[in-house]
Protein backbone atom coordinates (compact mmCIF):
# COMPACT_ATOMS: atom_id res chain seq x y z
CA UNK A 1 -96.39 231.74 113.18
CA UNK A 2 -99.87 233.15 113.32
CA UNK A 3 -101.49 233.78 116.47
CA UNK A 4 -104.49 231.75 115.61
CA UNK A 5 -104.77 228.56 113.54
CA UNK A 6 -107.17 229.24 111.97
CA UNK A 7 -106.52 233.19 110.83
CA UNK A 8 -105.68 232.02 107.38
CA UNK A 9 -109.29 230.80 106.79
CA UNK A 10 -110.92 233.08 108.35
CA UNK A 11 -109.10 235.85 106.01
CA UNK A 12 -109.73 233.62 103.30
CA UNK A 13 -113.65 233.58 103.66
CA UNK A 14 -114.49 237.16 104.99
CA UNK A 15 -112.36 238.53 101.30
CA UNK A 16 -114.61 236.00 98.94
CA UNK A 17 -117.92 236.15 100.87
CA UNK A 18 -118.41 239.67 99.51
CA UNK A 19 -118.38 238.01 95.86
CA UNK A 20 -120.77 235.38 96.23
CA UNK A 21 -123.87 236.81 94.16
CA UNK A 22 -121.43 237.68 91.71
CA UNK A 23 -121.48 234.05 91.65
CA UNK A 24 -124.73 233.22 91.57
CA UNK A 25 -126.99 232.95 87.91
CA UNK A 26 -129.07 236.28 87.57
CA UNK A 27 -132.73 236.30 85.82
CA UNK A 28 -133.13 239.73 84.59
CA UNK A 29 -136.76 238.19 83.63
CA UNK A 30 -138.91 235.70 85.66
CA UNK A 31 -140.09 234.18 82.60
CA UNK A 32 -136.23 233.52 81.48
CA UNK A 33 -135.96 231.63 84.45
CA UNK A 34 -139.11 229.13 83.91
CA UNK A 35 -138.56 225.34 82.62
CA UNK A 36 -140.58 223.11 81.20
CA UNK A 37 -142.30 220.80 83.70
CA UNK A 38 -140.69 217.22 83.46
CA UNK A 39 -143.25 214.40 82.53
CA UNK A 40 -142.88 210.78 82.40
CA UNK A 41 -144.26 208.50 80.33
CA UNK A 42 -146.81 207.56 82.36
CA UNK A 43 -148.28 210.56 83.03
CA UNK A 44 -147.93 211.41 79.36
CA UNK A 45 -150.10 208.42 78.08
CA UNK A 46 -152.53 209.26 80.53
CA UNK A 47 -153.12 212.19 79.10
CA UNK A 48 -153.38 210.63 75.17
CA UNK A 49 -156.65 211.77 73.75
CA UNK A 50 -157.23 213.75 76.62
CA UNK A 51 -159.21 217.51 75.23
CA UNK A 52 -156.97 220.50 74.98
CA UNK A 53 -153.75 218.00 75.02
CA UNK A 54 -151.27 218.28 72.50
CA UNK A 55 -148.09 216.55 71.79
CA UNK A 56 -145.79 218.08 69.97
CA UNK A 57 -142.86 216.16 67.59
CA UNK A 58 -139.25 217.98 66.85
CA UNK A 59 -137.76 215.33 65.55
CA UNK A 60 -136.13 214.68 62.00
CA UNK A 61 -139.04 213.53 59.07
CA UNK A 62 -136.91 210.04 59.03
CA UNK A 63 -137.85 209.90 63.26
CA UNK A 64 -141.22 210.99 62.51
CA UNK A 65 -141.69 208.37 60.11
CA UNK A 66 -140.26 205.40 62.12
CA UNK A 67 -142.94 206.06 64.46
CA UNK A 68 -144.46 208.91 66.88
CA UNK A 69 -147.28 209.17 69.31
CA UNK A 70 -151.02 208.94 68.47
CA UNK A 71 -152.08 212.43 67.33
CA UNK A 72 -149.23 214.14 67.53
CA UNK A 73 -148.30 217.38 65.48
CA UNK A 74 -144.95 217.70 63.44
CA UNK A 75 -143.33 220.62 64.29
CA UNK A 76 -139.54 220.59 62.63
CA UNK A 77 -140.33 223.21 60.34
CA UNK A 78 -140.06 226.98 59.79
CA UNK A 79 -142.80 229.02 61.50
CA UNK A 80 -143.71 226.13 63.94
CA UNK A 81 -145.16 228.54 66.37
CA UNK A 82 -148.06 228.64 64.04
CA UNK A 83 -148.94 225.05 64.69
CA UNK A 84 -149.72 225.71 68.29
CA UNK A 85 -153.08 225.91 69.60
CA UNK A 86 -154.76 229.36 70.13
CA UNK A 87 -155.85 228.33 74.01
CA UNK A 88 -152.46 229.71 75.78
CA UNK A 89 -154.37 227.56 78.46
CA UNK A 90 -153.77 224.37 76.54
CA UNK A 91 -151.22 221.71 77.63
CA UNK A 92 -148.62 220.83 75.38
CA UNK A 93 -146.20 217.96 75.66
CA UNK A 94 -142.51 218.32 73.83
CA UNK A 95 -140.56 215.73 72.65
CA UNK A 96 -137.72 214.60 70.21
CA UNK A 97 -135.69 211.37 69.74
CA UNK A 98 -134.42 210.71 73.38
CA UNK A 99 -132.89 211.62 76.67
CA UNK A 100 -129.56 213.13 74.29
CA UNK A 101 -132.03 215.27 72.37
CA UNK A 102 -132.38 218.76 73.36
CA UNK A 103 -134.57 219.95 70.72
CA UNK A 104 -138.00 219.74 72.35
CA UNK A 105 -136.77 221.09 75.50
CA UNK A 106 -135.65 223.97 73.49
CA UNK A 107 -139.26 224.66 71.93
CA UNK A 108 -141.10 224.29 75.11
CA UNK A 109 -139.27 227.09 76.77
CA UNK A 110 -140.25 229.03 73.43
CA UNK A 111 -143.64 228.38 73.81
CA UNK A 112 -143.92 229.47 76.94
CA UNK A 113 -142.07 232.57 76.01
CA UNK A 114 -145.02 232.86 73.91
CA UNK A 115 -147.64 232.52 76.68
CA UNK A 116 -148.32 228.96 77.02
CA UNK A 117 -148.48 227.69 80.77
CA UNK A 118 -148.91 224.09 80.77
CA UNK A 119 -145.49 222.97 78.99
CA UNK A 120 -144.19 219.63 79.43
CA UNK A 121 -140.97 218.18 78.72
CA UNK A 122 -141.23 214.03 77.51
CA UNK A 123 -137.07 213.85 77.82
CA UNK A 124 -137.44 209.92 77.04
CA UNK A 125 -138.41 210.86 73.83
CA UNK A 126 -139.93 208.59 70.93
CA UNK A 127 -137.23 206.30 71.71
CA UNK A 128 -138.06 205.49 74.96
CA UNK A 129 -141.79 205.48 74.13
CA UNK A 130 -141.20 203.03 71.41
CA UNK A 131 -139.30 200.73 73.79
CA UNK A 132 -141.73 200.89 76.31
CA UNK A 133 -144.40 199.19 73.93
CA UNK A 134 -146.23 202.35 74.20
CA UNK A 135 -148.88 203.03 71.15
CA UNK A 136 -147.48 204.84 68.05
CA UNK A 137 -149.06 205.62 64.86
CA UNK A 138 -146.82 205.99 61.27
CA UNK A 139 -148.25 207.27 58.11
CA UNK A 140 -146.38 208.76 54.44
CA UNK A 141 -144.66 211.62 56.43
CA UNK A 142 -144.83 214.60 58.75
CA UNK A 143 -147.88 215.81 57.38
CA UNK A 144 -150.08 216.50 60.88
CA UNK A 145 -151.18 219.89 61.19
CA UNK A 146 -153.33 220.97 63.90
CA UNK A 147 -157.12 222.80 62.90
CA UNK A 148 -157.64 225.63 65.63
């Protein structure tokens, strides 16, 4: 019998406290470690026309074309990046189809790998900005391009 009832827990947490930060996630970079800032819909259509305010589409051309928000630049293509605005000081709004989506989410942590500071996540997506009765605009295709 041990001596103390509670020796066998004690033993138990002095031999795995010692490997606790092994445990815990490591950021060799600060910038690895940054997410996009969250933004509801709300906020987001407050900010619709808004100067130095750009939303930003990944979704497929077929998405695109069912609908999208006002002004906003297609980006599902190869060299994307270029399509961002020169200001690293601009703010920039991500999205893609919906909550499931991780696309956008995806692109706003590259862009600010790239230098951007003012990233936004929409995780509702067009979806739930569609359903909401928010404005959208449609046209032939995903033809936006943005003129620095």
């Amino acid at each position: 019998m041990l001596r103390h009832p509670h020796f066998a827990l004690y033993l138990t947490l002095s031999l795995l406290f010692p490997l606790a930060p092994l445990a815990a996630p490591s950021h060799s970079n600060i910038q690895d470690a940054q997410e996009p800032t969250p933004i509801s819909m709300r906020a987001a259509e407050a900010l619709l026309g808004q100067p130095n305010v750009y939303f930003l589409d990944v979704n497929t051309p077929e998405i695109w074309q069912q609908g999208r928000i006002p002004g906003a630049i297609y980006i599902n293509r190869e060299h994307w990046q270029s399509l961002l605005p020169r200001d690293r000081q601009a703010t920039l709004i991500f999205y893609c189809a919906n909550k499931l989506c991780l696309a956008s989410h995806d692109a706003a942590k590259m862009a600010m790998a790239l230098g951007y500071r003012h990233v936004f996540h929409l995780a509702d997506g067009i979806f739930g900005w569609i359903t909401s009765g928010r404005p959208t605009e449609k046209d032939e295709g995903p033809a936006s391009t943005l003129t620095h």
